[in-house]
Protein backbone atom coordinates (compact mmCIF):
# COMPACT_ATOMS: atom_id res chain seq x y z
CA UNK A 1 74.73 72.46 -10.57
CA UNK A 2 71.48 71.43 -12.15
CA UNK A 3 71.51 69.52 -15.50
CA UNK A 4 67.75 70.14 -17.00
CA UNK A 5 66.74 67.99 -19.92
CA UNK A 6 63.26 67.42 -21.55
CA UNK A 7 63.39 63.87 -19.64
CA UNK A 8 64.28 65.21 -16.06
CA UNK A 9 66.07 67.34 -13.91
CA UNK A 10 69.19 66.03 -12.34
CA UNK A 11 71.54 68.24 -9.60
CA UNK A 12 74.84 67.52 -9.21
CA UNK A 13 77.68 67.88 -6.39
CA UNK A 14 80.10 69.72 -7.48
CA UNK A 15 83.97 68.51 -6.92
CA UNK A 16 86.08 70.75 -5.42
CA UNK A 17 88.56 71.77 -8.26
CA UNK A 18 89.76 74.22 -10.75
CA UNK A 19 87.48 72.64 -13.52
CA UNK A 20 84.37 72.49 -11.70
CA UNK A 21 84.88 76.08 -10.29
CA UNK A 22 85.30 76.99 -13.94
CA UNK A 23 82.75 75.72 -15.24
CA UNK A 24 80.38 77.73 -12.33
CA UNK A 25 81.53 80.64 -14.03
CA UNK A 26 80.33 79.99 -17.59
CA UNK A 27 76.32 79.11 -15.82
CA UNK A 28 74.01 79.44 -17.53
CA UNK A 29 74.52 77.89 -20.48
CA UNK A 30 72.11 76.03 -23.38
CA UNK A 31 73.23 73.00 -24.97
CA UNK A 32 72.36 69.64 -27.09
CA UNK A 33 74.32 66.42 -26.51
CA UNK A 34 74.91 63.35 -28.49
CA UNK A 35 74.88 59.73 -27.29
CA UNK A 36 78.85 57.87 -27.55
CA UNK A 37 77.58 54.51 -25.88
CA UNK A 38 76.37 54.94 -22.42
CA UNK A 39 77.52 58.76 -22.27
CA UNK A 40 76.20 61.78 -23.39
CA UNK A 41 78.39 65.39 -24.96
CA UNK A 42 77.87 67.94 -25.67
CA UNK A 43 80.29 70.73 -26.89
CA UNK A 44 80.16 74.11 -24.25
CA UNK A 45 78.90 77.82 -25.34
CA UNK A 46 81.79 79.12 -23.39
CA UNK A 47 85.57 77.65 -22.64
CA UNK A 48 85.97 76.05 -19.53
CA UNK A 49 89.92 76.06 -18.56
CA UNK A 50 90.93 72.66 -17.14
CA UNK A 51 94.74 74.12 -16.17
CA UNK A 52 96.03 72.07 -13.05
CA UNK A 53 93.68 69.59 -12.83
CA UNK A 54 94.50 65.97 -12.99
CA UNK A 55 93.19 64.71 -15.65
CA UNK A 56 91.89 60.61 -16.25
CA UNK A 57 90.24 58.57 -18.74
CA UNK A 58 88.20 56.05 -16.04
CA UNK A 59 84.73 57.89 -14.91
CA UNK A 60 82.14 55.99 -12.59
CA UNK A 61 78.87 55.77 -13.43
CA UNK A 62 77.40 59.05 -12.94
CA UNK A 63 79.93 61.75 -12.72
CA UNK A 64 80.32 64.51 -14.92
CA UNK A 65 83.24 65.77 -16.55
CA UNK A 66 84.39 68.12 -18.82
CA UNK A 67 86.28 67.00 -22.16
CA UNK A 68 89.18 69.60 -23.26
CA UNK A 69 89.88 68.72 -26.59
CA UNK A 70 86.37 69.15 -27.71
CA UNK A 71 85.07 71.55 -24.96
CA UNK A 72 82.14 69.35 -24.25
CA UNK A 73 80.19 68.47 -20.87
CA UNK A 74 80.03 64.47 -20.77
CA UNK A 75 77.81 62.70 -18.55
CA UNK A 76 78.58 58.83 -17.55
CA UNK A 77 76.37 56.64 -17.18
CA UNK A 78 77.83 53.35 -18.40
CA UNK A 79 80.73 51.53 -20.20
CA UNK A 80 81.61 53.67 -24.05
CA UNK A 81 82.94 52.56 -27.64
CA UNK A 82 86.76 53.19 -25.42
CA UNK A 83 85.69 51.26 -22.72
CA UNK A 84 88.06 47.79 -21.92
CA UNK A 85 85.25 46.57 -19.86
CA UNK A 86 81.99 48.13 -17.80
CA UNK A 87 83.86 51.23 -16.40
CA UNK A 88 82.87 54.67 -18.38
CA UNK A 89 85.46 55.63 -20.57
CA UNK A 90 86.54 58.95 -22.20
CA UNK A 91 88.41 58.85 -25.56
CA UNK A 92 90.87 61.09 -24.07
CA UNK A 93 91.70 62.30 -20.69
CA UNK A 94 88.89 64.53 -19.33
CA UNK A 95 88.42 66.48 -15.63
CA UNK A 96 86.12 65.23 -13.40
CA UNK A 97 83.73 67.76 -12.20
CA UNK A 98 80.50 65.86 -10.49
CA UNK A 99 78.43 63.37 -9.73
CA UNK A 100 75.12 62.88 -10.26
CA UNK A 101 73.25 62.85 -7.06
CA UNK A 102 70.17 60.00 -7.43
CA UNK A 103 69.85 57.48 -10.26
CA UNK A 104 72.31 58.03 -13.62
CA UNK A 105 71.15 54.83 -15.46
CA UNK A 106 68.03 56.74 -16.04
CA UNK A 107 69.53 58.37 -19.12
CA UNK A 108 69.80 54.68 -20.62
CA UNK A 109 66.41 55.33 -21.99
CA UNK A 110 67.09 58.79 -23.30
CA UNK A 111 67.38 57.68 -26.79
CA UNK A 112 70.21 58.95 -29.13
CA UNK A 113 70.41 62.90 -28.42
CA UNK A 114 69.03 65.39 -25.92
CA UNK A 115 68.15 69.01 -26.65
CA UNK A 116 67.80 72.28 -24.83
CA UNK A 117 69.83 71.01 -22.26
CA UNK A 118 69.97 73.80 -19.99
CA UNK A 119 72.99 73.78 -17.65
CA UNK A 120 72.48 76.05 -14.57
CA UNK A 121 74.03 76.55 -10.97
């Protein structure tokens, strides 16, 4: 999957699991995304089903997950308000879906919101 944003162009690798496969299905999509710390959201055009997959609250910098309760995209690059140290940390369970492949600390400098993020496979 590609994640274009007005700073950059970042692919990632794709796990191999229900939520990931999912969210394949709903590419393309448009979004914007908030800043929560050292992650970025943004709530989903279409529903991506999370059924089955093991869901966690720990990310490492750089993956990508999806958050059910909001439908939102999350990207990690960082410890959150949640965290309990330096690991990234969702406010509620969340499926992994990616990682970024190159440099995630990058979108430390993003500022406080991204826009037109286009989300593509």
């Amino acid at each position: 999957m590609i994640i274009e944003t007005e700073k950059g162009s970042f692919e990632v690798g794709l796990y191999d699991g229900c939520a990931a496969r999912e969210l394949v299905k709903t590419l393309p999509q448009e979004i914007s995304m908030s800043r929560w710390g050292n992650e970025f959201y943004g709530s989903l055009n279409k529903k991506v089903e999370c059924g089955g997959e093991r869901l966690r609250d720990v990310f490492e910098i750089g993956e990508v997950a999806i958050w059910p309760d909001g439908n939102a995209l999350c990207i990690f690059f960082g410890p959150t308000p949640a965290s309990r140290g330096e690991e990234p940390r969702m406010i509620s369970p969340g499926a992994g879906v990616g990682k970024i492949k190159g440099d995630a600390l990058l979108f430390r400098d993003f500022g406080t919101s991204l826009k037109n993020v286009k989300l593509r496979p």
